[in-house]
Protein backbone atom coordinates (compact mmCIF):
# COMPACT_ATOMS: atom_id res chain seq x y z
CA UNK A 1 -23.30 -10.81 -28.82
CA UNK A 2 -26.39 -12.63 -27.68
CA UNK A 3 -24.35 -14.33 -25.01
CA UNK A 4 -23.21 -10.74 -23.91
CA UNK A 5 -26.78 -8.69 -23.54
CA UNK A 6 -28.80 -10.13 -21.49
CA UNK A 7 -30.86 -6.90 -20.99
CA UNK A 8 -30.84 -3.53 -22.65
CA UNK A 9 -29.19 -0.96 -20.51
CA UNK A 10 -32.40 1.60 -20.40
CA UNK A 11 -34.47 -1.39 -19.36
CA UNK A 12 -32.39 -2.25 -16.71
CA UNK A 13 -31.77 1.64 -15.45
CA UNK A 14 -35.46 2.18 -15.58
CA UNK A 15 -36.25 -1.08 -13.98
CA UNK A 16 -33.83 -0.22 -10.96
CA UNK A 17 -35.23 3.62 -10.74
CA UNK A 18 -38.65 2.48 -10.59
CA UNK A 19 -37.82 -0.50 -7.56
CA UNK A 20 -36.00 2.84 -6.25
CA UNK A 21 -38.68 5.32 -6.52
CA UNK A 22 -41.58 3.24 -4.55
CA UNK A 23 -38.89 3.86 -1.41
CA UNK A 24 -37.96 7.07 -1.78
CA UNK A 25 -40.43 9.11 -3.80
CA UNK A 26 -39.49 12.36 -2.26
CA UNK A 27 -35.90 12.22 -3.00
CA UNK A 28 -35.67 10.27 -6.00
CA UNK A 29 -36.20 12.72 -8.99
CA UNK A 30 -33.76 15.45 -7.31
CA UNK A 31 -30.87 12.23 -7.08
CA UNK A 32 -31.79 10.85 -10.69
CA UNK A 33 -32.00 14.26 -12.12
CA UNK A 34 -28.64 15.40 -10.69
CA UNK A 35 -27.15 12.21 -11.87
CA UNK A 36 -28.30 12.26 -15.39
CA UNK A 37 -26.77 16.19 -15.49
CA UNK A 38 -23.39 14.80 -14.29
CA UNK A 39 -23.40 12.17 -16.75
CA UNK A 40 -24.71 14.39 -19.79
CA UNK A 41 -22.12 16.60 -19.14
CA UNK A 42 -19.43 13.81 -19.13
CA UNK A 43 -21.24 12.73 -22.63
CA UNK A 44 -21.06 16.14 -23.96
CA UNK A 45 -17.27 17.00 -22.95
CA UNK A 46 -15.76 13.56 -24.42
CA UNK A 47 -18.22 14.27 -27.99
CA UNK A 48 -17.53 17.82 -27.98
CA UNK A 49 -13.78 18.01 -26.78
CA UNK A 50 -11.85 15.04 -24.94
CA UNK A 51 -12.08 12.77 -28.04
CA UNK A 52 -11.50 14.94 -30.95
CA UNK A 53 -8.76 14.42 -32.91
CA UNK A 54 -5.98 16.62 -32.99
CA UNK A 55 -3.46 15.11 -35.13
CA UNK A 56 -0.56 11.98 -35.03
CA UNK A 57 -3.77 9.58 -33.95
CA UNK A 58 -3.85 11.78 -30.94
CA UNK A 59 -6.91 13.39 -29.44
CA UNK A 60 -7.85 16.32 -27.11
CA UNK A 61 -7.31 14.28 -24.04
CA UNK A 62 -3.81 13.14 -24.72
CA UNK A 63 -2.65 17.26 -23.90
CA UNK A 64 -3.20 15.97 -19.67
CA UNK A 65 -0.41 13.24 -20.53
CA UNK A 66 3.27 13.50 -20.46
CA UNK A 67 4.08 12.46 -23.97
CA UNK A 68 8.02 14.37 -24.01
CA UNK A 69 10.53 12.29 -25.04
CA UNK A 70 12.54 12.44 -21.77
CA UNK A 71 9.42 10.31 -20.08
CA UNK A 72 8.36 8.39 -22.91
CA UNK A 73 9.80 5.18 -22.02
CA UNK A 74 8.49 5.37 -18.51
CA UNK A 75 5.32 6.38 -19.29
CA UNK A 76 5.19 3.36 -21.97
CA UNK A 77 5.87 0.71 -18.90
CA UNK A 78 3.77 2.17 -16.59
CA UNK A 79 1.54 1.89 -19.46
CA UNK A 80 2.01 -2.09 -19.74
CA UNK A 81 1.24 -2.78 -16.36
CA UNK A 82 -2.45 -3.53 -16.45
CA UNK A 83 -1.32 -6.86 -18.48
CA UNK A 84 0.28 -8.53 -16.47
CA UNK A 85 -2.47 -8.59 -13.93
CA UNK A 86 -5.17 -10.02 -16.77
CA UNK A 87 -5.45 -13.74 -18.22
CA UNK A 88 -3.68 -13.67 -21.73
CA UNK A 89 -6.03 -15.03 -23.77
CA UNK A 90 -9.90 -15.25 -23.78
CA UNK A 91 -13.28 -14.81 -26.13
CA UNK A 92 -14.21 -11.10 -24.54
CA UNK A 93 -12.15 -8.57 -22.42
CA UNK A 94 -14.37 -5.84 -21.42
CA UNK A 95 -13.09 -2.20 -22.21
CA UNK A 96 -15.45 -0.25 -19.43
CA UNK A 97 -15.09 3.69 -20.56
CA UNK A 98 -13.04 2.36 -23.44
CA UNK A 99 -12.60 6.21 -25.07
CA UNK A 100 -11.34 6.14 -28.26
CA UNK A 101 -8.32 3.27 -27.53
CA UNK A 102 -5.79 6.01 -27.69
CA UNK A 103 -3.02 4.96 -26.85
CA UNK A 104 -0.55 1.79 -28.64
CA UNK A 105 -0.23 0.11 -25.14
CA UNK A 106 -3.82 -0.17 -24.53
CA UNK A 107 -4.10 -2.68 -27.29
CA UNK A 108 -2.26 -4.72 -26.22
CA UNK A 109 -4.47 -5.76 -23.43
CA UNK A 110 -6.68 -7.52 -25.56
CA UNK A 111 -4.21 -8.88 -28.14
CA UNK A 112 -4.85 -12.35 -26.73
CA UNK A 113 -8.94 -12.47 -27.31
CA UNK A 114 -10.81 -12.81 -29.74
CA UNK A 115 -12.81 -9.72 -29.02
CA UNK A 116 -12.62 -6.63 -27.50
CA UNK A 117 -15.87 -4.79 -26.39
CA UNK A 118 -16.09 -1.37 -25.53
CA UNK A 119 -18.43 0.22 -24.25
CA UNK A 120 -18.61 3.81 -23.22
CA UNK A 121 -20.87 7.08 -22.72
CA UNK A 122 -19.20 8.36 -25.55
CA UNK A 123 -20.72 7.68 -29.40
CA UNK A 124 -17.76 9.61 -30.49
CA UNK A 125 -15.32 7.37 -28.62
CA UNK A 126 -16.50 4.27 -30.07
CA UNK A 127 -16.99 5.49 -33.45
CA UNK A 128 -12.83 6.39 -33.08
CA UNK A 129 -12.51 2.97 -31.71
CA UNK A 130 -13.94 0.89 -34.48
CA UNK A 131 -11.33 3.06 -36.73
CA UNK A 132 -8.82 1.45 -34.50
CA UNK A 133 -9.31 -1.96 -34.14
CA UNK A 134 -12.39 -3.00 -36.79
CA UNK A 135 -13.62 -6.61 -36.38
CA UNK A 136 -11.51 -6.94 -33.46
CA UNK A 137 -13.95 -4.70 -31.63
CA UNK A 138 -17.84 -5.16 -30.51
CA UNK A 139 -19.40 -1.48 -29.51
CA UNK A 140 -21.53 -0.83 -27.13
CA UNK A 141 -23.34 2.25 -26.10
CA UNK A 142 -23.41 2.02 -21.96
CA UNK A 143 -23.14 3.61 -18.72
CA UNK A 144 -20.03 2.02 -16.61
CA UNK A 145 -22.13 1.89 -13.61
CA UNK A 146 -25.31 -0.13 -15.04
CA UNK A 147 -24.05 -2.58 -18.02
CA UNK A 148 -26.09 -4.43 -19.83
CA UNK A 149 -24.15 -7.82 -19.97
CA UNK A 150 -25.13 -11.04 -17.98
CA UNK A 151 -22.80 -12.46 -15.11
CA UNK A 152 -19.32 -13.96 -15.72
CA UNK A 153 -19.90 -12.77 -19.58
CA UNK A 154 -15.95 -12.05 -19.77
CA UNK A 155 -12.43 -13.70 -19.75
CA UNK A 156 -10.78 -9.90 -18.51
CA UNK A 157 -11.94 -6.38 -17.79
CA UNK A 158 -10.33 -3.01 -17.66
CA UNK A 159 -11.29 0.36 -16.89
CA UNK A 160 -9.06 3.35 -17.70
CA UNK A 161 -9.59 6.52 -15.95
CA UNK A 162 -13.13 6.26 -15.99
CA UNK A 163 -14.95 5.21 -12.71
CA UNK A 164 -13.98 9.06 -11.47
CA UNK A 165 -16.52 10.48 -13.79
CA UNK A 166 -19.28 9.11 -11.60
CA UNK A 167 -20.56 10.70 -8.65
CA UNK A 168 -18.93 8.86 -5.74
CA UNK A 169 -22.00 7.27 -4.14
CA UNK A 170 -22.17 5.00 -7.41
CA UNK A 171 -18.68 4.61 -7.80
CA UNK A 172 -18.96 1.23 -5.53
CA UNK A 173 -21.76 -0.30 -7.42
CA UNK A 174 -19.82 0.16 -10.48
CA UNK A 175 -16.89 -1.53 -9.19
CA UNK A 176 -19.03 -4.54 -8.04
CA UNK A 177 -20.55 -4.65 -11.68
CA UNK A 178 -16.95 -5.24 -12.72
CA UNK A 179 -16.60 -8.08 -10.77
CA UNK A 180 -20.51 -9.20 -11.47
CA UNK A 181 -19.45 -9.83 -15.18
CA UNK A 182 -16.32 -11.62 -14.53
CA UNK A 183 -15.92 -15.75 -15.34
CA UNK A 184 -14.29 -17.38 -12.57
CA UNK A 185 -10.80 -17.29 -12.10
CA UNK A 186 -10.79 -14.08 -13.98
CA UNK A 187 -9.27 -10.29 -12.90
CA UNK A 188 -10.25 -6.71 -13.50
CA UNK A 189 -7.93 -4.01 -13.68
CA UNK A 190 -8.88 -0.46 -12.97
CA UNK A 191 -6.48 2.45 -13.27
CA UNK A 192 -8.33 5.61 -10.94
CA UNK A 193 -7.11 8.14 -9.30
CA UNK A 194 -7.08 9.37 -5.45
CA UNK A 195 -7.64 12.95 -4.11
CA UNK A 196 -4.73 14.59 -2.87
CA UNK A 197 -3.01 11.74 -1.88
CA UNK A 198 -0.19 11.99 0.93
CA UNK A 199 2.96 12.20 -1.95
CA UNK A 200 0.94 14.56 -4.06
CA UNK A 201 0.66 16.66 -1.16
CA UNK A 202 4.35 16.47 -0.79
CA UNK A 203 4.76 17.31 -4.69
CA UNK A 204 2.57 19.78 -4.57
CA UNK A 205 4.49 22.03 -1.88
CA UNK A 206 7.72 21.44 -3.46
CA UNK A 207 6.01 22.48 -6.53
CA UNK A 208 4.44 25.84 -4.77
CA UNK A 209 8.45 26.71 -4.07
CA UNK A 210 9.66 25.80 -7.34
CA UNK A 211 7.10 28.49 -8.39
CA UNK A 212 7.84 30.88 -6.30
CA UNK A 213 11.43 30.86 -7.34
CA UNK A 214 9.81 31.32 -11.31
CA UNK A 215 8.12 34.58 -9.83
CA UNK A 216 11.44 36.00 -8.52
CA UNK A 217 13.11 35.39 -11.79
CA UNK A 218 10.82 34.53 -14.70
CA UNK A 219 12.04 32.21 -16.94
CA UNK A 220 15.64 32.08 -16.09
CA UNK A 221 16.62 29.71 -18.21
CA UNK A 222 15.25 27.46 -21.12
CA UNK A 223 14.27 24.53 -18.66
CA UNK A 224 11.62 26.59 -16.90
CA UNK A 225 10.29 28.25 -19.66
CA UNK A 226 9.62 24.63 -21.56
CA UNK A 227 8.49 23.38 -18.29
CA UNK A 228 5.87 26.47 -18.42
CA UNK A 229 4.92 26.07 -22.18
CA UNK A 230 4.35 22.16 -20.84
CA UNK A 231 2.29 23.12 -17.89
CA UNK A 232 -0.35 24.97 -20.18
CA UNK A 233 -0.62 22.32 -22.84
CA UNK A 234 -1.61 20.02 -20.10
CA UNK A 235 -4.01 21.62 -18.69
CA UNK A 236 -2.45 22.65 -15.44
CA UNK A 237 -0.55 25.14 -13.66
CA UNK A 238 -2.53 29.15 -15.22
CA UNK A 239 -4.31 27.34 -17.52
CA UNK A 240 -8.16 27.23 -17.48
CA UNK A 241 -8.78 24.23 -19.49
CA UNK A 242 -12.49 23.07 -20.14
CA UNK A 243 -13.33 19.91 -18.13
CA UNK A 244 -15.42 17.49 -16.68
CA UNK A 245 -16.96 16.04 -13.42
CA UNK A 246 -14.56 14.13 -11.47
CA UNK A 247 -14.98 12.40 -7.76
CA UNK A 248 -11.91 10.97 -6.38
CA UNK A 249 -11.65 9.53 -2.83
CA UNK A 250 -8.56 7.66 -1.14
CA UNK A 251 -7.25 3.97 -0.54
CA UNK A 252 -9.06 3.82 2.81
CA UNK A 253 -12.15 4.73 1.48
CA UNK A 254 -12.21 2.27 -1.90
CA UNK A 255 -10.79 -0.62 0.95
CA UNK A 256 -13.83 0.16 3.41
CA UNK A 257 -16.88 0.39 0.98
CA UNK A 258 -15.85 -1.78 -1.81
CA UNK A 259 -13.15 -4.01 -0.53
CA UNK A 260 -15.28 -4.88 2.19
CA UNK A 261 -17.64 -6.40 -0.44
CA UNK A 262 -15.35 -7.96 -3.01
CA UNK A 263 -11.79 -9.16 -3.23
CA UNK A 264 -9.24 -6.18 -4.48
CA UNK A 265 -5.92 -5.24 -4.05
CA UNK A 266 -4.28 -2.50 -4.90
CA UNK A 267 -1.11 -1.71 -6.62
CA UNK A 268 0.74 1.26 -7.90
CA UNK A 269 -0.08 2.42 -11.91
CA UNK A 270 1.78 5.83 -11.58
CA UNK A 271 3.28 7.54 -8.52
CA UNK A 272 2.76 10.80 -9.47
CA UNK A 273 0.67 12.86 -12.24
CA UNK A 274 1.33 15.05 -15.15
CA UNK A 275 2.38 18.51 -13.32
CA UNK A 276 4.89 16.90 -11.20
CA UNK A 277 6.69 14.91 -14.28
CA UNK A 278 6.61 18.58 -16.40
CA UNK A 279 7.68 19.87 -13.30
CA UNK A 280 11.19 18.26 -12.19
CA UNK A 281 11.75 15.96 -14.92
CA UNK A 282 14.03 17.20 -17.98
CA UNK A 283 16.93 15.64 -19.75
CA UNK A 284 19.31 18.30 -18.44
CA UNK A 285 18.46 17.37 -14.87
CA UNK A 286 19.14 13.96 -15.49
CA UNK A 287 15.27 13.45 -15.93
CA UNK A 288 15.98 9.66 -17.90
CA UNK A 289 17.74 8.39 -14.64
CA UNK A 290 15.27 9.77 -12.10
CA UNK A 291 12.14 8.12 -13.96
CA UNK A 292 14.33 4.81 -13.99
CA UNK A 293 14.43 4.79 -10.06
CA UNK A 294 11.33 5.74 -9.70
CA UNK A 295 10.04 3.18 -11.96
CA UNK A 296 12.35 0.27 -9.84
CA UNK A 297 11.13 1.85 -6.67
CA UNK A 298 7.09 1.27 -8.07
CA UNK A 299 8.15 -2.08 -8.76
CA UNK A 300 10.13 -2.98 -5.37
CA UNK A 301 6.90 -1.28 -3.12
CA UNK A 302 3.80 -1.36 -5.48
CA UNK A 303 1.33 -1.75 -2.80
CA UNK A 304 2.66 1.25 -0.82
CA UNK A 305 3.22 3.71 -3.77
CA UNK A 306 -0.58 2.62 -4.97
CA UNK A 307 -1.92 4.01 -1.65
CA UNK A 308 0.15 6.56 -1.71
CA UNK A 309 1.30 7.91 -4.68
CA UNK A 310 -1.62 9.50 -7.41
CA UNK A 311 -2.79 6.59 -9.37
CA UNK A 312 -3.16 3.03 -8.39
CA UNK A 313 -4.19 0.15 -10.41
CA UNK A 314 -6.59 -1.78 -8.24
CA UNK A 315 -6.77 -5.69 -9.25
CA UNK A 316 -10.53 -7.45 -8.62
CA UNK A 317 -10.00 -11.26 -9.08
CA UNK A 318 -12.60 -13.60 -9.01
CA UNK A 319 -12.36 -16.87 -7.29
CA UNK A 320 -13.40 -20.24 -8.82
């Protein structure tokens, strides 16, 4: 680990406030003060709900994924993509906003090193980490924008559904701190998500008539009263679920103030989110087939379906 901190992470952040505040006096304690609220209450959610357990190694987080049989296999591959984009073997793959490791496919990224540290916001989430993956593991309590490791410190980084939880003027730095900590010839992989990207959109209305059909005939059938019984669990649809701070912008903003500054591309993770799967996927509508196509068309246009669709995976290499 001594290779790995170079500097404590509150030394650092109180270092880089201070350079800050002889600037901007004025402003500085309103900016700091609303961005240690945002990230306090990101800390607080993941302790408090988002990574307790609620049985089969699952946790409160898992309810905004599609786990139903009839997408498990797609989910699973779409899953697996992130490795192919790393190197397959190294000392340290960063984890940035590890959670708790929840699901099987995310260890496999690091199967190939001899470590895996993960660092996050969240005490909780490590402490469910280290139950995971033991020695494998190094822990590290950190903020994803500001981490205390020295340049090129690791082999591979990832970042799952995390960078969002920052407000979105530091979302940028963060991404260049992934790349900062890279060796050469190394990649990052971040899975995000956009804002109301064009297909969503496109979902979305088709999902607005599918409802309004519902309304003329509640639950006609079985298929749209599990689809309903799917939509609460995850958190969408009527449901209030408790949640958390989330920014999201588009491709043409991450490609103008962060691709402008270091190398990235940007590929497709998942074309569409949870409420569109629970949606118009189900085995009686042939719901097996339709996430097979989809799957081969994510595959066939990766960079257009990243832009487009509601997750990409963005790749950061580093150059020798």
């Amino acid at each position: 680990m001594a290779r790995l901190l170079a500097i404590s992470w509150q030394n650092r952040y109180n270092g880089e406030a201070a350079s800050y505040a002889q600037r901007l006096p004025h402003t500085l304690d309103r900016e700091m003060a609303s961005v240690t609220q945002i990230k306090q209450q990101v800390r607080e959610f993941y302790n408090q709900i988002g990574w307790q357990p609620i049985g089969e190694g699952l946790y409160q987080n898992a309810t905004y994924e599609d786990l139903r049989p009839v997408s498990r296999q797609y989910i699973h591959r779409c899953h697996l993509r992130v490795a192919r984009h790393l190197k397959p073997q190294g000392k340290y793959l960063l984890d940035a906003g590890s959670g708790p490791i929840q699901y099987p496919e995310y260890l496999e990224y690091s199967r190939g090193y001899q470590y895996r540290v993960c660092a996050d916001i969240s005490l909780v989430a490590l402490q469910e980490a280290r139950k995971r993956i033991g020695a494998h593991g190094l822990f590290v309590v950190a903020d994803v924008a500001n981490l205390p490791f020295k340049d090129g410190a690791f082999d591979g980084v990832v970042s799952l559904h995390t960078l969002h939880h920052l407000p979105l003027e530091e979302q940028p730095h963060a991404y260049r701190e992934l790349y900062r900590l890279l060796v050469p010839s190394a990649s990052a992989v971040v899975v995000n998500g956009w804002h109301m990207p064009p297909l969503t959109r496109l979902a979305n209305r088709l999902i607005r008539l599918v409802e309004r059909l519902r309304n003329r005939k509640p639950q006609a059938d079985e298929a749209q009263a599990a689809t309903d019984a799917d939509d609460t669990a995850a958190g969408v649809g009527n449901a209030q679920p408790s949640a958390t701070f989330v920014s999201k912008a588009n491709a043409a903003w991450l490609e103008r103030t962060v691709g402008s500054q270091i190398p990235l591309e940007i590929y497709v993770w998942r074309t569409f989110g949870v409420k569109v799967l629970r949606t118009f996927v189900h085995d009686g509508w042939g719901g097996r087939l339709w996430l097979r196509l989809l799957y081969w068309l994510e595959e066939r246009f990766p960079h257009w379906l990243g832009k487009n669709g509601q997750y990409p995976l963005i790749v950061i290499r580093k150059s020798r």
